[in-house]
N, C-alpha and C. Protein backbone atom coordinates (compact mmCIF):
# COMPACT_ATOMS: atom_id res chain seq x y z
N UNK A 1 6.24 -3.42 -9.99
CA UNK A 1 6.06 -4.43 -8.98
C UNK A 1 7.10 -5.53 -9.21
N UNK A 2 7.70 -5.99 -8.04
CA UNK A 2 8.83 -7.10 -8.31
C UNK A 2 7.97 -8.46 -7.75
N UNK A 3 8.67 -9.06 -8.41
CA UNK A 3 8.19 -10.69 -8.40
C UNK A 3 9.47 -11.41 -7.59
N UNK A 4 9.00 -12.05 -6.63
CA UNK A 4 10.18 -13.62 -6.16
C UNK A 4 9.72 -14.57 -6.59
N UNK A 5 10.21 -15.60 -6.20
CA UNK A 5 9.88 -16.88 -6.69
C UNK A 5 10.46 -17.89 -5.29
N UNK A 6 9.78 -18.83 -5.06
CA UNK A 6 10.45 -19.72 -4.46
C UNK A 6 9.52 -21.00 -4.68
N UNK A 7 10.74 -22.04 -4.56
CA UNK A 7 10.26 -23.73 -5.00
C UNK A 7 9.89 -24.02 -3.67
N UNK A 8 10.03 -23.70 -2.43
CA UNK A 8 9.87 -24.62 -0.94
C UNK A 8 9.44 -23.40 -0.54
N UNK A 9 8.82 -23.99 0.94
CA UNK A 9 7.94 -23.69 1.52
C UNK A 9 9.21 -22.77 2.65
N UNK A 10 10.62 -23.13 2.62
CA UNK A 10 11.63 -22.78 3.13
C UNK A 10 12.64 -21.59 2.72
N UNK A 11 12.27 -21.84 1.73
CA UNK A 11 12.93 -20.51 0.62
C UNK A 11 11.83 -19.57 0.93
N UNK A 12 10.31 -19.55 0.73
CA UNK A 12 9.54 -18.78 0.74
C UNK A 12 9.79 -17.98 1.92
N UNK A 13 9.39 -18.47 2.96
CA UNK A 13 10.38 -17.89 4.82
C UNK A 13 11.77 -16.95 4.20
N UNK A 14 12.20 -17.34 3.65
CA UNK A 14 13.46 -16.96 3.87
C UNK A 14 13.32 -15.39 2.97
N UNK A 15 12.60 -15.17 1.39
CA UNK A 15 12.84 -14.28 0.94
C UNK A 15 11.61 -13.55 1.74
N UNK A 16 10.64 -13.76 2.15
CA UNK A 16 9.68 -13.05 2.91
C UNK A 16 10.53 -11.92 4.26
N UNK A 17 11.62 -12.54 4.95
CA UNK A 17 12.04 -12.04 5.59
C UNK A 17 13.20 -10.83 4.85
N UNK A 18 13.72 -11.32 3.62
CA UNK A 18 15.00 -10.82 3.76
C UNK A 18 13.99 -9.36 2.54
N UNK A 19 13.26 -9.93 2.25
CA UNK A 19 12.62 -8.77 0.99
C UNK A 19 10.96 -7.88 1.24
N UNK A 20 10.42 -8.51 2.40
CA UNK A 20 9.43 -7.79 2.93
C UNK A 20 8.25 -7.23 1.79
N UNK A 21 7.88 -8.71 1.23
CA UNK A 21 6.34 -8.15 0.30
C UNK A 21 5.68 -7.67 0.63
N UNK A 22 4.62 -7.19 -0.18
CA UNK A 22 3.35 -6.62 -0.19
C UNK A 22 2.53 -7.72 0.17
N UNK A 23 2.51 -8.47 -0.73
CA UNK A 23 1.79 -9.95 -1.01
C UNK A 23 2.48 -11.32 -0.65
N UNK A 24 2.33 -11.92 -0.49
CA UNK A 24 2.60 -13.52 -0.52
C UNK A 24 1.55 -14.41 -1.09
N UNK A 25 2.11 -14.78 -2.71
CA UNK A 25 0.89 -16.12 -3.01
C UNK A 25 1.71 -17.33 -2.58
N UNK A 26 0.61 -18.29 -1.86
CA UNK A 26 1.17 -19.48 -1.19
C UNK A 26 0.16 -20.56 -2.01
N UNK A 27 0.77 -21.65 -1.97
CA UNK A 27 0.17 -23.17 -2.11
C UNK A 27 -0.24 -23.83 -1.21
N UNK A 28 -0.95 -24.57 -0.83
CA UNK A 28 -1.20 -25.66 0.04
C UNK A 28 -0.10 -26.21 0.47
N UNK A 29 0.04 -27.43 -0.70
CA UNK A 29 1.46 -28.37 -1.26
C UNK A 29 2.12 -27.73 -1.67
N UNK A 30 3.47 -27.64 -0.76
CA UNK A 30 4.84 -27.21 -1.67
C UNK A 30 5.79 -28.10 -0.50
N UNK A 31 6.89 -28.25 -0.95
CA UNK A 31 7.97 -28.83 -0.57
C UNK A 31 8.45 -28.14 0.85
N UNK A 32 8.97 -29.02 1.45
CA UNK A 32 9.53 -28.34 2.74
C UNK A 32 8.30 -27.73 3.75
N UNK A 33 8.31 -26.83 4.44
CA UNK A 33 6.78 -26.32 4.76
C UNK A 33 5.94 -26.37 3.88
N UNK A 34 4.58 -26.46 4.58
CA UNK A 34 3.62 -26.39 3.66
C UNK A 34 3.08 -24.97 3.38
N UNK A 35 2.36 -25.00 2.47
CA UNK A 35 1.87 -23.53 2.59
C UNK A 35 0.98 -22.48 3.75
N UNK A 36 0.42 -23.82 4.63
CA UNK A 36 -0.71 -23.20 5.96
C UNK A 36 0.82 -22.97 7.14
N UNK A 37 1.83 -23.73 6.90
CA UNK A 37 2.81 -23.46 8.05
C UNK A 37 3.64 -22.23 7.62
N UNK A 38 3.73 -22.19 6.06
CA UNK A 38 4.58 -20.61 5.90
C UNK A 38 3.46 -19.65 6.23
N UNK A 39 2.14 -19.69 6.29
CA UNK A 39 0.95 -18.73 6.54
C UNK A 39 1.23 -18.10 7.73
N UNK A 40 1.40 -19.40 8.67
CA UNK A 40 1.39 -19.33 10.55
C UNK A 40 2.46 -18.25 10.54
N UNK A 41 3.63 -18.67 9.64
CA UNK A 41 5.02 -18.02 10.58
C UNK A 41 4.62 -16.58 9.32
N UNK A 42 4.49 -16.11 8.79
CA UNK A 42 4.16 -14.75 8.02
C UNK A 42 3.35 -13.85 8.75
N UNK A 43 2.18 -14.49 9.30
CA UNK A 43 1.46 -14.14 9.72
C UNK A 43 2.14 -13.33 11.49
N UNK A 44 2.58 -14.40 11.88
CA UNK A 44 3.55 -14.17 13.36
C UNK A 44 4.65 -13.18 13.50
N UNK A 45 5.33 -13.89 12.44
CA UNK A 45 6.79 -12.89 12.43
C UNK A 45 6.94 -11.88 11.39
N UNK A 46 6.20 -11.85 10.53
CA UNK A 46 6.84 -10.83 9.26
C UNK A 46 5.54 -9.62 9.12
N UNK A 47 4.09 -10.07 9.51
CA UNK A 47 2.85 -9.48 8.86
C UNK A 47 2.58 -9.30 7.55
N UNK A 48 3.53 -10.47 6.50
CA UNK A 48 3.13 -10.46 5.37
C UNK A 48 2.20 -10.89 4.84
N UNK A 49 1.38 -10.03 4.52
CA UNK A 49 -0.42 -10.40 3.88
C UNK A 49 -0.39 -11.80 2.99
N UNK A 50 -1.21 -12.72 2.75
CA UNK A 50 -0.79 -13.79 1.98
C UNK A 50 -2.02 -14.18 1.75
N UNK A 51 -2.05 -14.64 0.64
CA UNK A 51 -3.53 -15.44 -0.31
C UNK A 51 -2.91 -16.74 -0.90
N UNK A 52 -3.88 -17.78 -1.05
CA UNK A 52 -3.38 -18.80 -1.80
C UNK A 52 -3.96 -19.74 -2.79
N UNK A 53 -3.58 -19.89 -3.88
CA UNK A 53 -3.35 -20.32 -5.06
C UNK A 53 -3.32 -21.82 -5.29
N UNK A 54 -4.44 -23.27 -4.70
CA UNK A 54 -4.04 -24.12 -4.63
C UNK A 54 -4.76 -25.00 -5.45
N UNK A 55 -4.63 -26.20 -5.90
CA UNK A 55 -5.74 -27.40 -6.48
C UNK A 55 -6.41 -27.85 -5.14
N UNK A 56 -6.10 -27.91 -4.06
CA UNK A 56 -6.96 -28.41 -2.85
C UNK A 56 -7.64 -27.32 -2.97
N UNK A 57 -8.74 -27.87 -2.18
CA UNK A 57 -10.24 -27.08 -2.43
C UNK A 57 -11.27 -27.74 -1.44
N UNK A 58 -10.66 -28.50 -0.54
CA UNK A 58 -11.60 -28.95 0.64
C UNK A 58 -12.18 -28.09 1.10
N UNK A 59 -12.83 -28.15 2.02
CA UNK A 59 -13.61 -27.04 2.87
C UNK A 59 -12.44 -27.06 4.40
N UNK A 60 -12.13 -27.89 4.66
CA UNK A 60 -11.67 -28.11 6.14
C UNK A 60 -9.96 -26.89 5.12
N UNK A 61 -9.55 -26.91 4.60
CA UNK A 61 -8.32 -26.14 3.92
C UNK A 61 -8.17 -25.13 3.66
N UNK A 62 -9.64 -24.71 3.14
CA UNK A 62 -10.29 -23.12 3.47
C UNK A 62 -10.72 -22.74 4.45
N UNK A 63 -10.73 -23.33 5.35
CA UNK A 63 -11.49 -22.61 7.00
C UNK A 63 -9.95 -22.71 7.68
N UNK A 64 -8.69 -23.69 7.45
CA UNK A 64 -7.71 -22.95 8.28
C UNK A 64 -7.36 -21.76 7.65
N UNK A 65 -7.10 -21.81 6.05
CA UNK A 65 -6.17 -20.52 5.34
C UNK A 65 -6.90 -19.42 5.94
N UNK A 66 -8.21 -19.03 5.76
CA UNK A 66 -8.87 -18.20 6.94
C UNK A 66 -8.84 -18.01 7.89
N UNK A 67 -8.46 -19.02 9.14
CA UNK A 67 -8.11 -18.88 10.28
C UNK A 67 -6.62 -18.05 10.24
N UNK A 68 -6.32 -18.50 9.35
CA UNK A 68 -4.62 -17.83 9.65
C UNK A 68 -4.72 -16.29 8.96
N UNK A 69 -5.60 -15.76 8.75
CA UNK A 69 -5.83 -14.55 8.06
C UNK A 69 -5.90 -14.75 6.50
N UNK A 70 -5.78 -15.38 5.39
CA UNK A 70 -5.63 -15.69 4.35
C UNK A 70 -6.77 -14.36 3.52
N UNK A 71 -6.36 -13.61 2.55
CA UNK A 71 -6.77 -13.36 1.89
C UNK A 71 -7.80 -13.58 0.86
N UNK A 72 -7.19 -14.42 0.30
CA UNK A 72 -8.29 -14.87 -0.44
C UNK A 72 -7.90 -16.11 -0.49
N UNK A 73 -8.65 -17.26 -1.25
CA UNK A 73 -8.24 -18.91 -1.35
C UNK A 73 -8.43 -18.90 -3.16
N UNK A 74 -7.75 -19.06 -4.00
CA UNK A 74 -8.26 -19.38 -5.58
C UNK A 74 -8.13 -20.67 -5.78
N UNK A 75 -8.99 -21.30 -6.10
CA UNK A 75 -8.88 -22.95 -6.62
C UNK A 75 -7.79 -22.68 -8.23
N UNK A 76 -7.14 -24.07 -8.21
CA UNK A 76 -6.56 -24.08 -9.58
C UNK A 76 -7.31 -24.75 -10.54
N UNK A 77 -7.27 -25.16 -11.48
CA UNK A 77 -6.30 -23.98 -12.49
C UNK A 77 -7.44 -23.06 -12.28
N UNK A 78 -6.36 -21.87 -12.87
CA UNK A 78 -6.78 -20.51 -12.69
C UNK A 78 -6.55 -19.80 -14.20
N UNK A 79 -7.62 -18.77 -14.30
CA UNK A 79 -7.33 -17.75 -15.86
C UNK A 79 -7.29 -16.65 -14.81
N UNK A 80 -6.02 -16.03 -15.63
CA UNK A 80 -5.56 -14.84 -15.28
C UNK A 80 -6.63 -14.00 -14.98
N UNK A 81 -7.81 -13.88 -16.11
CA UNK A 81 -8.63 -13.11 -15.40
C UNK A 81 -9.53 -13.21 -14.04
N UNK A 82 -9.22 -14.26 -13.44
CA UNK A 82 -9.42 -14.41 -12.23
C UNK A 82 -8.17 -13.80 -11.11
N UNK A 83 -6.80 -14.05 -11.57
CA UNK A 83 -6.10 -13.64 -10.57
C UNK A 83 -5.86 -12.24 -10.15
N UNK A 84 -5.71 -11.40 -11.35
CA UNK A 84 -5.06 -10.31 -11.43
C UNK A 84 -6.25 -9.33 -10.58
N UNK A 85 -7.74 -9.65 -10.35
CA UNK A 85 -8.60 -9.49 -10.03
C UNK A 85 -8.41 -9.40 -8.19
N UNK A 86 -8.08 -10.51 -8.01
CA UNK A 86 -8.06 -11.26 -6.14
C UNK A 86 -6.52 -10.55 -5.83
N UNK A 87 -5.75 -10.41 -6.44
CA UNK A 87 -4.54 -9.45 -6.05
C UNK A 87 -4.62 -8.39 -5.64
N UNK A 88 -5.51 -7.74 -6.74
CA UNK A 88 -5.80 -6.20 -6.70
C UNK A 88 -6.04 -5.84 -5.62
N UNK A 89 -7.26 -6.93 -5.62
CA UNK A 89 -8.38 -6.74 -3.88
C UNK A 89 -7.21 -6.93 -2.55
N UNK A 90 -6.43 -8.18 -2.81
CA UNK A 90 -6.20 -8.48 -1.65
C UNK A 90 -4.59 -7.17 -1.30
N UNK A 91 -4.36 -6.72 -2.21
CA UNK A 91 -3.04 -5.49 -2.33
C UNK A 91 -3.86 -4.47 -1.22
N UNK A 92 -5.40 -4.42 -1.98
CA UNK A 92 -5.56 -2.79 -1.06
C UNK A 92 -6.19 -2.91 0.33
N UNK A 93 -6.68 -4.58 0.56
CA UNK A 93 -7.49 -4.45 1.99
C UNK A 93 -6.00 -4.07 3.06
N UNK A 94 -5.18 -4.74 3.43
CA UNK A 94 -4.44 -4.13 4.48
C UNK A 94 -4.43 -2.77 4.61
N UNK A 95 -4.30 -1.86 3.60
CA UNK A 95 -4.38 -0.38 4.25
C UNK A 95 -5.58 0.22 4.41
N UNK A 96 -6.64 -0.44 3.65
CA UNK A 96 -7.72 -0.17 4.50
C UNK A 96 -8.31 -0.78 5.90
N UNK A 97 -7.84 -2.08 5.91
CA UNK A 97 -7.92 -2.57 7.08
C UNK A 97 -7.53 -1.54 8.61
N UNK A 98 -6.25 -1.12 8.22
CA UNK A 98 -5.29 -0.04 8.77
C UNK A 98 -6.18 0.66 8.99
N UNK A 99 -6.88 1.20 8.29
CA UNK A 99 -7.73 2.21 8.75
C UNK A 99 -9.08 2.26 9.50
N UNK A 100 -9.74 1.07 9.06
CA UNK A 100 -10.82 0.14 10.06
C UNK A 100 -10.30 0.24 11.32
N UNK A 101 -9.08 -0.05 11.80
CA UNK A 101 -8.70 -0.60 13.06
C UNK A 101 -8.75 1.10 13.95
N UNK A 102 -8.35 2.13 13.08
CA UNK A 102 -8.00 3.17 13.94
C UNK A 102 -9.56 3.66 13.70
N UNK A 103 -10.83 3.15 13.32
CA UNK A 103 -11.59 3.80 13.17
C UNK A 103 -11.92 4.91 12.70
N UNK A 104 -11.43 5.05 11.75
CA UNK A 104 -11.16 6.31 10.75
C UNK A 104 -11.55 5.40 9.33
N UNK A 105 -12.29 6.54 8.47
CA UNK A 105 -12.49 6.10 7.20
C UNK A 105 -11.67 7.02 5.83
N UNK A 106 -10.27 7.47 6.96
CA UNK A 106 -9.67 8.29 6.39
C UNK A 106 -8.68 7.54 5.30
N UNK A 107 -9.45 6.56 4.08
CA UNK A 107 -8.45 6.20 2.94
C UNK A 107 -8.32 7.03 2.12
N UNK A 108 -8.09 6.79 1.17
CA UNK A 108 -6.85 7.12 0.16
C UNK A 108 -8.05 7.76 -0.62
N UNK A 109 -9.14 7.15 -1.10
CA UNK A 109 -10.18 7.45 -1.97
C UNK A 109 -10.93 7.49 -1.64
N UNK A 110 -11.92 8.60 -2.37
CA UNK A 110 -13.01 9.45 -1.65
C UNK A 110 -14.25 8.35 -1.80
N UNK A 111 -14.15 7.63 -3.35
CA UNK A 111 -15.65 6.54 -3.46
C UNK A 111 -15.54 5.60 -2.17
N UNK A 112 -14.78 5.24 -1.78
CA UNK A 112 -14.53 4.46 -0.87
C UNK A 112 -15.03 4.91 0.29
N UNK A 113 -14.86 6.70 0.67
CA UNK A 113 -15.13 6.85 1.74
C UNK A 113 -16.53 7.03 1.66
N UNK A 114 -17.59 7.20 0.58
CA UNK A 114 -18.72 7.76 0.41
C UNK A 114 -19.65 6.07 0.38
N UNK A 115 -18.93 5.22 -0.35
CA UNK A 115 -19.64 4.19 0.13
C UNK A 115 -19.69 3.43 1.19
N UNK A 116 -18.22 3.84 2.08
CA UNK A 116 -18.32 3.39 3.92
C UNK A 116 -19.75 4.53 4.56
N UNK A 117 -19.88 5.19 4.04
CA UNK A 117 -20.83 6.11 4.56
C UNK A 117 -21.86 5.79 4.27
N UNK A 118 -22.31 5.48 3.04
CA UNK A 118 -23.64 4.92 2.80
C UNK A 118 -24.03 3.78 3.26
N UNK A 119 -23.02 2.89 3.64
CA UNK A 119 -23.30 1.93 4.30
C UNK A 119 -23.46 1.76 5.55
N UNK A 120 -22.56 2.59 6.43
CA UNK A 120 -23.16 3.46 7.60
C UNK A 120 -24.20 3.48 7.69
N UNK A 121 -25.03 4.45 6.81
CA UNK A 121 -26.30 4.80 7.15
C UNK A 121 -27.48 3.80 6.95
N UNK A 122 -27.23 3.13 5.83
CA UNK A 122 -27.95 2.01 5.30
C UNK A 122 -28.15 0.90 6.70
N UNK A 123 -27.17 0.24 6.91
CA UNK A 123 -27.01 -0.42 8.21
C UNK A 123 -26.81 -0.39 9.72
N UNK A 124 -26.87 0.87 9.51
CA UNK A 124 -26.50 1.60 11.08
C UNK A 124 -25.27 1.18 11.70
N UNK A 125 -24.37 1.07 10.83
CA UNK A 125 -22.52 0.08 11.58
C UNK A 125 -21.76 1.36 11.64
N UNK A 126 -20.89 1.59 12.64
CA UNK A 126 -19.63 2.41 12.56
C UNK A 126 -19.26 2.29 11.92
N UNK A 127 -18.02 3.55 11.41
CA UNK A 127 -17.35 3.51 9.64
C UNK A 127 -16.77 2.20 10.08
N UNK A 128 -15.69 1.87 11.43
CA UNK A 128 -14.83 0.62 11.21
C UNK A 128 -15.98 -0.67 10.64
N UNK A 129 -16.53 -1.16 11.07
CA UNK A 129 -17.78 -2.10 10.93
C UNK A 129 -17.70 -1.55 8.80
N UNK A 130 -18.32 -0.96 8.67
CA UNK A 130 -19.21 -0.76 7.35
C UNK A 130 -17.71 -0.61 6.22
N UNK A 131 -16.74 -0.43 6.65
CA UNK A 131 -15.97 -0.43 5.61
C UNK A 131 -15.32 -2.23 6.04
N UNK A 132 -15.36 -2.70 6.21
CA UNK A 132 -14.69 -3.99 7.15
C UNK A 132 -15.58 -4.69 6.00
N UNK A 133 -17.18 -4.21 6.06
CA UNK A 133 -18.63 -4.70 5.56
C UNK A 133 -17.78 -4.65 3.68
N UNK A 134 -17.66 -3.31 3.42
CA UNK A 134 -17.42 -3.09 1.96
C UNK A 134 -15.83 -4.09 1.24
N UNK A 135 -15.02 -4.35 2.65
CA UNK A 135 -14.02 -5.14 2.29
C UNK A 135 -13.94 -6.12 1.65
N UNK A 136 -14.95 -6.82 2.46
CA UNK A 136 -15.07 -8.14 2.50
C UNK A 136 -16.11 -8.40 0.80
N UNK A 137 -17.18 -7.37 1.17
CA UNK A 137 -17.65 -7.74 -0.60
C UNK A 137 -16.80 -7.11 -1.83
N UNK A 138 -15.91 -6.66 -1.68
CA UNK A 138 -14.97 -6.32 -2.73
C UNK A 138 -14.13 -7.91 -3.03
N UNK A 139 -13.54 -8.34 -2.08
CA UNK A 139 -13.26 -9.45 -2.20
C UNK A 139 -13.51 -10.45 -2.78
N UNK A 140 -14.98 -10.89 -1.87
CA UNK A 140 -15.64 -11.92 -2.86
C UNK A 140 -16.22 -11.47 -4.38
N UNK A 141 -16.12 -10.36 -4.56
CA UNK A 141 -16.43 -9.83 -6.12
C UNK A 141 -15.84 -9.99 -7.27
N UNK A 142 -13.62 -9.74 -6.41
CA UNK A 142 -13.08 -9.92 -7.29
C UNK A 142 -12.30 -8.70 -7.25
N UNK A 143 -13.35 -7.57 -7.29
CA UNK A 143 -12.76 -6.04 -7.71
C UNK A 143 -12.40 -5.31 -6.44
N UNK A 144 -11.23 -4.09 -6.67
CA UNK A 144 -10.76 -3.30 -5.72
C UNK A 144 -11.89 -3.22 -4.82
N UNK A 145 -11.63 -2.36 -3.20
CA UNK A 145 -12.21 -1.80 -2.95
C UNK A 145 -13.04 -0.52 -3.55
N UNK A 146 -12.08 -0.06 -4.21
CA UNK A 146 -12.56 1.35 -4.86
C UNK A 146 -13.23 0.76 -6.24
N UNK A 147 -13.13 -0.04 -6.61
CA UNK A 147 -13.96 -0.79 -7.84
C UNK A 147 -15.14 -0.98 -7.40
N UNK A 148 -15.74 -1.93 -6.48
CA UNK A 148 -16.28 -2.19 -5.83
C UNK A 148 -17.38 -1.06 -4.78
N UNK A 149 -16.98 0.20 -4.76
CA UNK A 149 -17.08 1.18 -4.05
C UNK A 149 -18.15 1.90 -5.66
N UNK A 150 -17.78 1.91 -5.96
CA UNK A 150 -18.09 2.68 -7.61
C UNK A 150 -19.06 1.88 -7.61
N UNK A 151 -18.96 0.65 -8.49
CA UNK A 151 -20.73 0.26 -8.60
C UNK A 151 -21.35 0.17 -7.73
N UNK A 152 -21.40 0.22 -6.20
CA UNK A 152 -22.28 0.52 -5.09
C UNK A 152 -22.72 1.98 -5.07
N UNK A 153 -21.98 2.71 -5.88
CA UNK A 153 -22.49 3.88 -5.57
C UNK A 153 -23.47 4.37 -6.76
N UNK A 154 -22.93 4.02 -7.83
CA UNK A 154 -23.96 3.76 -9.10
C UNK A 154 -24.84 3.13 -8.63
N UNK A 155 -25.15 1.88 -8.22
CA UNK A 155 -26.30 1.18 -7.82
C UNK A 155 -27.51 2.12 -7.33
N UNK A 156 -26.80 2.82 -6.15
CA UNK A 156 -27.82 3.62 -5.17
C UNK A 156 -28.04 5.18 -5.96
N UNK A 157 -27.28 5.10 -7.10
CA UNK A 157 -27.53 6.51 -7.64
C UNK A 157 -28.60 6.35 -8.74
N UNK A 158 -28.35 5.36 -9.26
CA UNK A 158 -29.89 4.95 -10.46
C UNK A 158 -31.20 4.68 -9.52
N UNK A 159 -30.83 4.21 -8.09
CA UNK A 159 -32.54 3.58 -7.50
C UNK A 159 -33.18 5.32 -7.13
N UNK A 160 -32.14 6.53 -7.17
CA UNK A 160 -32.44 7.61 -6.79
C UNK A 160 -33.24 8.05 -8.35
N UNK A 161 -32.86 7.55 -8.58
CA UNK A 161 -33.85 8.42 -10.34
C UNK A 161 -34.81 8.34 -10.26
């Protein structure tokens, strides 16, 4: 995995375009754009997925980074074992997202597809709906989808004993 770096909110624009991440971690505060205005234009022009990494922690700061699609929000300071965690997650929702949208629960991994199914049935939601459902609590968990997919399925496999 390669790493950029940028000091402004202007540089960030700039290698986003010329290097096409996976990820984008953004700040609130940074120099030049801010981090919710490099969100807007990522979001618009590039579709680069982006989460952000800030000491603001208002509520009104987390309901735009969300509005603009934001991944996840991490308050600072941060221990690694918090980040490397919200990356993971936020790396694999776009291609599952991808797959929500075409209504297909045709990912990559099978726990994944067995717990969009159980949740299916559990809740009565279309796969798009019930994996959208499993996204979103992978997220707030921390762990992959397919992490996340695993102890849901353990869960429902011990209440079967």
């Amino acid at each position: 995995m390669n790493v950029l770096e940028a000091d402004n909110g202007d540089d960030a624009i700039l290698l986003a375009r010329e290097h096409h991440p996976d990820l984008a971690l953004l700040d609130i505060r940074m120099n030049g754009k801010d981090g919710l205005s490099v969100a807007a234009y990522l979001r618009e022009h590039t579709g680069t997925p982006f989460m952000f990494l800030s000491a603001f922690a208002d509520q009104e700061l987390v309901n735009r980074a969300s509005e603009l699609g934001a991944l996840s929000y991490l308050v600072k300071p941060l221990d690694i074992s918090q980040v490397v965690p919200a990356v993971r997650a936020a790396l694999s929702r776009p291609k599952l997202e991808a797959a929500a949208k075409t209504g297909e629960v045709a990912v990559s991994s099978e726990v994944v597809r067995l717990a969009t199914g159980i949740l299916m049935e559990r809740y009565r939601l279309r796969s798009a709906d019930a994996l959208e459902r499993l996204m979103r609590a992978a997220e707030r968990s921390g762990k992959t989808a397919e992490e996340y997919a695993a102890s849901l399925i353990d869960s429902v496999e011990s209440l079967a004993e």
